[in-house]
PDB file of N, CA and C in Angstrom:
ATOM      1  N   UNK A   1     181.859  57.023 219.130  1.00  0.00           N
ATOM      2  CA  UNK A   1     182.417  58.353 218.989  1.00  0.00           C
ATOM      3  C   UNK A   1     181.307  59.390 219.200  1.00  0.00           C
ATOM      4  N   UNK A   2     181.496  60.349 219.883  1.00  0.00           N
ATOM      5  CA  UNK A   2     180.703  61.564 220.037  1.00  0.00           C
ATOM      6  C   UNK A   2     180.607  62.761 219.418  1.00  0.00           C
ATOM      7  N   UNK A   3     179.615  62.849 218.524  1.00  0.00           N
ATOM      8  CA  UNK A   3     180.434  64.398 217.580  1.00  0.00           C
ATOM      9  C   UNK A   3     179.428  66.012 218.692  1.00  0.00           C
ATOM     10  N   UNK A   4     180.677  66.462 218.636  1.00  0.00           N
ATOM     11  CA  UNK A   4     179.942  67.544 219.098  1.00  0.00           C
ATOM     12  C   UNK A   4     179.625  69.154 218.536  1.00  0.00           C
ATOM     13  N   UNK A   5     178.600  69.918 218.304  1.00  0.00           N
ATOM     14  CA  UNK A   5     178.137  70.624 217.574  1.00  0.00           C
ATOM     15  C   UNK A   5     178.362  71.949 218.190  1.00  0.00           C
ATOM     16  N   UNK A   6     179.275  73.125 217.402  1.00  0.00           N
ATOM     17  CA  UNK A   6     179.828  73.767 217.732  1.00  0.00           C
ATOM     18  C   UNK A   6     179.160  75.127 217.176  1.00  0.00           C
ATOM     19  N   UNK A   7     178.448  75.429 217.538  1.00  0.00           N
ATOM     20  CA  UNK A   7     177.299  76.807 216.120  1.00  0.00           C
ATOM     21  C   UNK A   7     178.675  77.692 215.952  1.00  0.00           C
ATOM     22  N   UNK A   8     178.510  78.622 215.062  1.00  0.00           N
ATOM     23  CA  UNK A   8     179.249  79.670 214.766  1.00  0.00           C
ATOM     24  C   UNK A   8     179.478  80.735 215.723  1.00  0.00           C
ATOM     25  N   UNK A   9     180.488  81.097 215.770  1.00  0.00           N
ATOM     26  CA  UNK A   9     180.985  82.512 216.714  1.00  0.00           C
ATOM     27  C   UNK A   9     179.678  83.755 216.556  1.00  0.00           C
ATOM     28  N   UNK A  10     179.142  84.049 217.712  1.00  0.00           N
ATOM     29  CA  UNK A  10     178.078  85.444 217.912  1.00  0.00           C
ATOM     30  C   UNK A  10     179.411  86.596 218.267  1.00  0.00           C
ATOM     31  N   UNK A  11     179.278  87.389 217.488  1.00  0.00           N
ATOM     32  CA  UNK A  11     180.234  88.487 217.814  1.00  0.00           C
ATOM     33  C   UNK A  11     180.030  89.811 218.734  1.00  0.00           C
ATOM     34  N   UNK A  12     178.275  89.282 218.845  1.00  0.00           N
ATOM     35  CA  UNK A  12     177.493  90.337 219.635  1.00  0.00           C
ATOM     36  C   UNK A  12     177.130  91.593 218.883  1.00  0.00           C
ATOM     37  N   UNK A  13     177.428  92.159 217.725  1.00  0.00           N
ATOM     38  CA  UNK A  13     176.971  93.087 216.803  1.00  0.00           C
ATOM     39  C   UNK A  13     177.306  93.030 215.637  1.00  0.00           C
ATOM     40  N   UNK A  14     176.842  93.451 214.896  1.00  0.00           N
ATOM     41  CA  UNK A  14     176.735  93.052 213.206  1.00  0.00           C
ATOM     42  C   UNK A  14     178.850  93.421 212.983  1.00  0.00           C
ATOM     43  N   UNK A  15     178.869  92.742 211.646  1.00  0.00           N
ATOM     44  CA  UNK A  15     180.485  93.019 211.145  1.00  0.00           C
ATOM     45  C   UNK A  15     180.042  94.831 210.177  1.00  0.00           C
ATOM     46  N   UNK A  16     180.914  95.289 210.548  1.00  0.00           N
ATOM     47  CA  UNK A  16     181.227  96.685 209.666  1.00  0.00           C
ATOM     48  C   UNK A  16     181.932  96.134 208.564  1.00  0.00           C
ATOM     49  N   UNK A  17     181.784  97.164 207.122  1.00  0.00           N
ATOM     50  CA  UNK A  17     182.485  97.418 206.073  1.00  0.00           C
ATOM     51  C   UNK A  17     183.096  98.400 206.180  1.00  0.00           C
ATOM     52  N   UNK A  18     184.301  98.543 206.127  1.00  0.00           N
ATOM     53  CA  UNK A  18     185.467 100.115 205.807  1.00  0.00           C
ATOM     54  C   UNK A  18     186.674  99.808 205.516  1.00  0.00           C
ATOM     55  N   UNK A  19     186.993 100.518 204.559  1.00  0.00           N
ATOM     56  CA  UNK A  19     187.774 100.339 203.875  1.00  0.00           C
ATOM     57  C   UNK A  19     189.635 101.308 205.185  1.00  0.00           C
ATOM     58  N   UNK A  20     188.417 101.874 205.714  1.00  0.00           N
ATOM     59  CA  UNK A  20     189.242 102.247 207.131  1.00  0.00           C
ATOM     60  C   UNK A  20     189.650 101.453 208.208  1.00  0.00           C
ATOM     61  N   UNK A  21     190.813 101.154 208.552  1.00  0.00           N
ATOM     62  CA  UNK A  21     191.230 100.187 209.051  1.00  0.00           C
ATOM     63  C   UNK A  21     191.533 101.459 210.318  1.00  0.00           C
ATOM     64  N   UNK A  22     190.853 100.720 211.916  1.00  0.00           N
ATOM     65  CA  UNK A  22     191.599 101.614 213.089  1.00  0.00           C
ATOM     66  C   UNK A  22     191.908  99.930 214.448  1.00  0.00           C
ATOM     67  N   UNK A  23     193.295 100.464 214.615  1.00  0.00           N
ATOM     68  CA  UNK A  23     193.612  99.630 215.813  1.00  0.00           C
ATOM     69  C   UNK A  23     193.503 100.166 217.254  1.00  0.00           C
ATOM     70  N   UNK A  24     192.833  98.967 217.895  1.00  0.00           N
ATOM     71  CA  UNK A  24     192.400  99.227 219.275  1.00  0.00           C
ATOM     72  C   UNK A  24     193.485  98.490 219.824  1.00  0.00           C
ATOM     73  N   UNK A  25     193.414  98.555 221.205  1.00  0.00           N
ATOM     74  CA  UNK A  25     193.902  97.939 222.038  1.00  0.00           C
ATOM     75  C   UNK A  25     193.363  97.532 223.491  1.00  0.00           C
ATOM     76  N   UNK A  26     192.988  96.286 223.391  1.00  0.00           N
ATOM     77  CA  UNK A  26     191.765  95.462 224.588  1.00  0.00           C
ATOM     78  C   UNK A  26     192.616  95.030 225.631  1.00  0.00           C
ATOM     79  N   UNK A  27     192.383  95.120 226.700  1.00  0.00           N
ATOM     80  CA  UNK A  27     193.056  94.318 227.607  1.00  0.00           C
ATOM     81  C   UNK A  27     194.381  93.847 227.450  1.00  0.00           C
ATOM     82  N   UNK A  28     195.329  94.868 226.668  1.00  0.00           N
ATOM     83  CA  UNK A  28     196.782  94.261 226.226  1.00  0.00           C
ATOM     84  C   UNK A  28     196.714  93.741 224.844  1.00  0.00           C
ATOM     85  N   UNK A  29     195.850  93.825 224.686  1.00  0.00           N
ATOM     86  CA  UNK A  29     196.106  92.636 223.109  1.00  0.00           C
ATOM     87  C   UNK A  29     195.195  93.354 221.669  1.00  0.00           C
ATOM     88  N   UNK A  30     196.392  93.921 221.005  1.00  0.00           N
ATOM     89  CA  UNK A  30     195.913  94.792 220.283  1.00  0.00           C
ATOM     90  C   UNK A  30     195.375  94.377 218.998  1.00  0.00           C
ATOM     91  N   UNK A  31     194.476  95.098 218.456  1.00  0.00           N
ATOM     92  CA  UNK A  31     193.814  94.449 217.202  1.00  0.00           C
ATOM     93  C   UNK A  31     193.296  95.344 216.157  1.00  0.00           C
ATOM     94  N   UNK A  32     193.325  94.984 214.555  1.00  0.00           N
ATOM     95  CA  UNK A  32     192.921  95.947 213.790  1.00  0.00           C
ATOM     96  C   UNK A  32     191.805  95.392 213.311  1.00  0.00           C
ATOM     97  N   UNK A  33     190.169  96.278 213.005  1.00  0.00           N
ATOM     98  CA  UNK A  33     189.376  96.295 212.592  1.00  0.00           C
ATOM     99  C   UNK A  33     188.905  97.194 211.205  1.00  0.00           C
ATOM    100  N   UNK A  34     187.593  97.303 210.993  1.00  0.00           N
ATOM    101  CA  UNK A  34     187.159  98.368 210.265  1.00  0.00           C
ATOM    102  C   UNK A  34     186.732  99.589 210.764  1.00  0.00           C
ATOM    103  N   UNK A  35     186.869 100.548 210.697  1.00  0.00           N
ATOM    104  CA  UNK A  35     186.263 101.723 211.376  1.00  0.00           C
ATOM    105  C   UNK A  35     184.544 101.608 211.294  1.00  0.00           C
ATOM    106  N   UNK A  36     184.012 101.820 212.787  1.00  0.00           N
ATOM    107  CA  UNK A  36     182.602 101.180 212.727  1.00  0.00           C
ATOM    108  C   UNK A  36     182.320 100.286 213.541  1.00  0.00           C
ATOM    109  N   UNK A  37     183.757  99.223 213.865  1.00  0.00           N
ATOM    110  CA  UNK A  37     183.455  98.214 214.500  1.00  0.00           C
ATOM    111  C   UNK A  37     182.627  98.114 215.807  1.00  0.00           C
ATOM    112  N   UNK A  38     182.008  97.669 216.159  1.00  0.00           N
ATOM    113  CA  UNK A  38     181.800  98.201 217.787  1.00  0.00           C
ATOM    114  C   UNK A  38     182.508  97.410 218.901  1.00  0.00           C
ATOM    115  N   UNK A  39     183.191  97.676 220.234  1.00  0.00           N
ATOM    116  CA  UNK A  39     184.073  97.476 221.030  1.00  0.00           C
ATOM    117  C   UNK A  39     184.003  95.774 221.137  1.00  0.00           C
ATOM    118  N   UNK A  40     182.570  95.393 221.427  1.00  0.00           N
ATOM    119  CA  UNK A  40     182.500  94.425 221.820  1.00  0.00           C
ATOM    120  C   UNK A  40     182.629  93.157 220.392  1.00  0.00           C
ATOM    121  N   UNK A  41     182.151  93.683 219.280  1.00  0.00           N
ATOM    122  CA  UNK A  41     182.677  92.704 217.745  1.00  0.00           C
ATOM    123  C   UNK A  41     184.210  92.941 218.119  1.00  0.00           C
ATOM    124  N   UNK A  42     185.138  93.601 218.509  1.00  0.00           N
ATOM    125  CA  UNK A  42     186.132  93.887 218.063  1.00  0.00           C
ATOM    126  C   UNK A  42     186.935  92.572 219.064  1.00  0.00           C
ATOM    127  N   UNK A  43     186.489  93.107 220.601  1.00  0.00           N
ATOM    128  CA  UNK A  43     186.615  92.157 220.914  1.00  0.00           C
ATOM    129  C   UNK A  43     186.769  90.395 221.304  1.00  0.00           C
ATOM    130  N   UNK A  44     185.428  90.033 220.489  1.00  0.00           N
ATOM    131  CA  UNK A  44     185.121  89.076 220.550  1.00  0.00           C
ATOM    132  C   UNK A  44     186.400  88.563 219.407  1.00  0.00           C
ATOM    133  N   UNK A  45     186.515  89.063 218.291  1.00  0.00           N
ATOM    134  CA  UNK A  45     187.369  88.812 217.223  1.00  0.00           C
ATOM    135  C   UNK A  45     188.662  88.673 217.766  1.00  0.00           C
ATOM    136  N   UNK A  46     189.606  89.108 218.734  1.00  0.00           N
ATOM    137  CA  UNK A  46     190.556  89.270 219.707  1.00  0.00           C
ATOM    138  C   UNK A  46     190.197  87.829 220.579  1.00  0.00           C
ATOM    139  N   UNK A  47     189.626  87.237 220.914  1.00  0.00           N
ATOM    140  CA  UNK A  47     189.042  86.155 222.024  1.00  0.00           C
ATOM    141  C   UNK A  47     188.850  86.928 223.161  1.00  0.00           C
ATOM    142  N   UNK A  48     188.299  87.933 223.533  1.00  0.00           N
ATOM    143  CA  UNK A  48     188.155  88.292 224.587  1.00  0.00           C
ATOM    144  C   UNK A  48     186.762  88.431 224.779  1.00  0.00           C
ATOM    145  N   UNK A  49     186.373  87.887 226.025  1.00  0.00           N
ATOM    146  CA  UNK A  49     184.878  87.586 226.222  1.00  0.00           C
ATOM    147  C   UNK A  49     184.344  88.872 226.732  1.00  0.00           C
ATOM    148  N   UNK A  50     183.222  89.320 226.737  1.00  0.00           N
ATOM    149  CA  UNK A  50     182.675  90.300 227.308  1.00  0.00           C
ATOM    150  C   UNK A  50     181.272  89.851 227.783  1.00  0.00           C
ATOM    151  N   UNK A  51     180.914  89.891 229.105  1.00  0.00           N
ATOM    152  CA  UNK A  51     179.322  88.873 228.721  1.00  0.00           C
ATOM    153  C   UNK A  51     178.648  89.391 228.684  1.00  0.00           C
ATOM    154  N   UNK A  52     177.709  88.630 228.035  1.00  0.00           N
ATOM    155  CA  UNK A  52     176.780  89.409 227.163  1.00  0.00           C
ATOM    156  C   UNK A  52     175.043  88.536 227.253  1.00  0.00           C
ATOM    157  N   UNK A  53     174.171  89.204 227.283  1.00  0.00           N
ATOM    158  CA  UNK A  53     172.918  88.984 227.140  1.00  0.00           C
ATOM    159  C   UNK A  53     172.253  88.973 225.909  1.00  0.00           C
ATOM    160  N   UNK A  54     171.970  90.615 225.477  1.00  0.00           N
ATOM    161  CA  UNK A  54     171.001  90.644 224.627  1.00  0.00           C
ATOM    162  C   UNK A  54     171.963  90.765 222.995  1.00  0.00           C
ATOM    163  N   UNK A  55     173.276  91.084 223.540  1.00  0.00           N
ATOM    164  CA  UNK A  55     173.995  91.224 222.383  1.00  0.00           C
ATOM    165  C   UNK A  55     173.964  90.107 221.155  1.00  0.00           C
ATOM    166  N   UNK A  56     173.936  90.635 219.839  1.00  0.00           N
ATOM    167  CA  UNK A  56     173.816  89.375 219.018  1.00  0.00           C
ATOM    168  C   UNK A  56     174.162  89.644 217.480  1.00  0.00           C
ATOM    169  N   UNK A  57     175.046  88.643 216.641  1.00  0.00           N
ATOM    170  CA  UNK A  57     175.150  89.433 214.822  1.00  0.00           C
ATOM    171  C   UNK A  57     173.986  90.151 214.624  1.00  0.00           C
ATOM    172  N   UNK A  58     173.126  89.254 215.216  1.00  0.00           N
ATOM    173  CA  UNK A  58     171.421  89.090 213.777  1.00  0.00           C
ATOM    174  C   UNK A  58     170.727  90.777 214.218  1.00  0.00           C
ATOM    175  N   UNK A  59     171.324  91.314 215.435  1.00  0.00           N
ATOM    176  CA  UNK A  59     170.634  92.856 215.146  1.00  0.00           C
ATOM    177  C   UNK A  59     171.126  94.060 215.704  1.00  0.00           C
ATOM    178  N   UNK A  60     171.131  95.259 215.933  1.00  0.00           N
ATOM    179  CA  UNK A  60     172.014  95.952 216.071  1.00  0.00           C
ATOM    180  C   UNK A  60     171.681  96.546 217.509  1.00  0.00           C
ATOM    181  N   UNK A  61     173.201  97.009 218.162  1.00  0.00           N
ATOM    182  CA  UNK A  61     173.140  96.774 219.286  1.00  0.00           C
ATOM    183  C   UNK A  61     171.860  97.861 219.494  1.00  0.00           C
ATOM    184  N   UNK A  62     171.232  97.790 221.163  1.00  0.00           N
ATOM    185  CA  UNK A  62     170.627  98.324 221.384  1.00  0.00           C
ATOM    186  C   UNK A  62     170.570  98.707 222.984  1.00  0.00           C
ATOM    187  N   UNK A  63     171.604  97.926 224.008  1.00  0.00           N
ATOM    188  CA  UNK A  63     171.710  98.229 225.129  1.00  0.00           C
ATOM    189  C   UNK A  63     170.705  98.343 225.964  1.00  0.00           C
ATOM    190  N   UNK A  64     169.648  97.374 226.028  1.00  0.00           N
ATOM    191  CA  UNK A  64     168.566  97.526 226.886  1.00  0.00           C
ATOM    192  C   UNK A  64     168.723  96.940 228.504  1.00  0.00           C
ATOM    193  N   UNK A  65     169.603  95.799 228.102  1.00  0.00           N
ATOM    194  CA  UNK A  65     170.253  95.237 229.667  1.00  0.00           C
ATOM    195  C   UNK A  65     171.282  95.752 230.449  1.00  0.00           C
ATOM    196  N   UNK A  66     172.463  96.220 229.653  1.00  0.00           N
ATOM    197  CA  UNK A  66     173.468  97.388 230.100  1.00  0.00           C
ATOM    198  C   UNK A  66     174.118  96.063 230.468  1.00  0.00           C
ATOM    199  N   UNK A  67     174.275  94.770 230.765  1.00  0.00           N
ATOM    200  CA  UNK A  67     175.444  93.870 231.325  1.00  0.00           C
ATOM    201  C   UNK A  67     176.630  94.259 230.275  1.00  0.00           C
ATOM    202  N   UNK A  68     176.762  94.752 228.893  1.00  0.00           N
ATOM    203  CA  UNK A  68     177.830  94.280 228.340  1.00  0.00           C
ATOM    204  C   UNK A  68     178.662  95.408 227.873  1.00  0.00           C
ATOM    205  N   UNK A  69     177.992  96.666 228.788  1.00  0.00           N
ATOM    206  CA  UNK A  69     178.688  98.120 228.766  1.00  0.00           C
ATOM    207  C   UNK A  69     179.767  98.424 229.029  1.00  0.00           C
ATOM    208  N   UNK A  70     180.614  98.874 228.111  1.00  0.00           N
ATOM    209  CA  UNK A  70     182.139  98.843 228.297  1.00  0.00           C
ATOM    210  C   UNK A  70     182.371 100.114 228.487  1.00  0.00           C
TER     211      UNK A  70
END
């Protein structure tokens, strides 16, 4: 048997706290977050891929490559 190792979901920018809830709507497929969220966490949470380079949880975005500019 083969086990295969699956790391945890990168959402590409840290998770927001708010008690403010705002719904987007991505590519058809609408979704509610925290106010704060940024496009691409919001997304990723939705399954929608955005690709991405430098994006990552562990720090906050910073857009130095521009691939994942929405």
């Amino acid at each position: 048997m083969v086990e295969h190792f699956y790391p945890e979901k990168d959402y590409g920018t840290p998770a927001r706290l708010s008690e403010n809830l705002i719904t987007l709507n991505i590519d058809g497929v609408e979704i509610t977050v925290p106010e704060g969220t940024s496009v691409m966490h919001a997304a990723a949470r939705a399954d929608i891929n955005i690709p991405k380079l430098c994006a990552t949880d562990n720090m906050e975005a910073f857009g130095s490559c521009r691939l994942c500019t929405v």
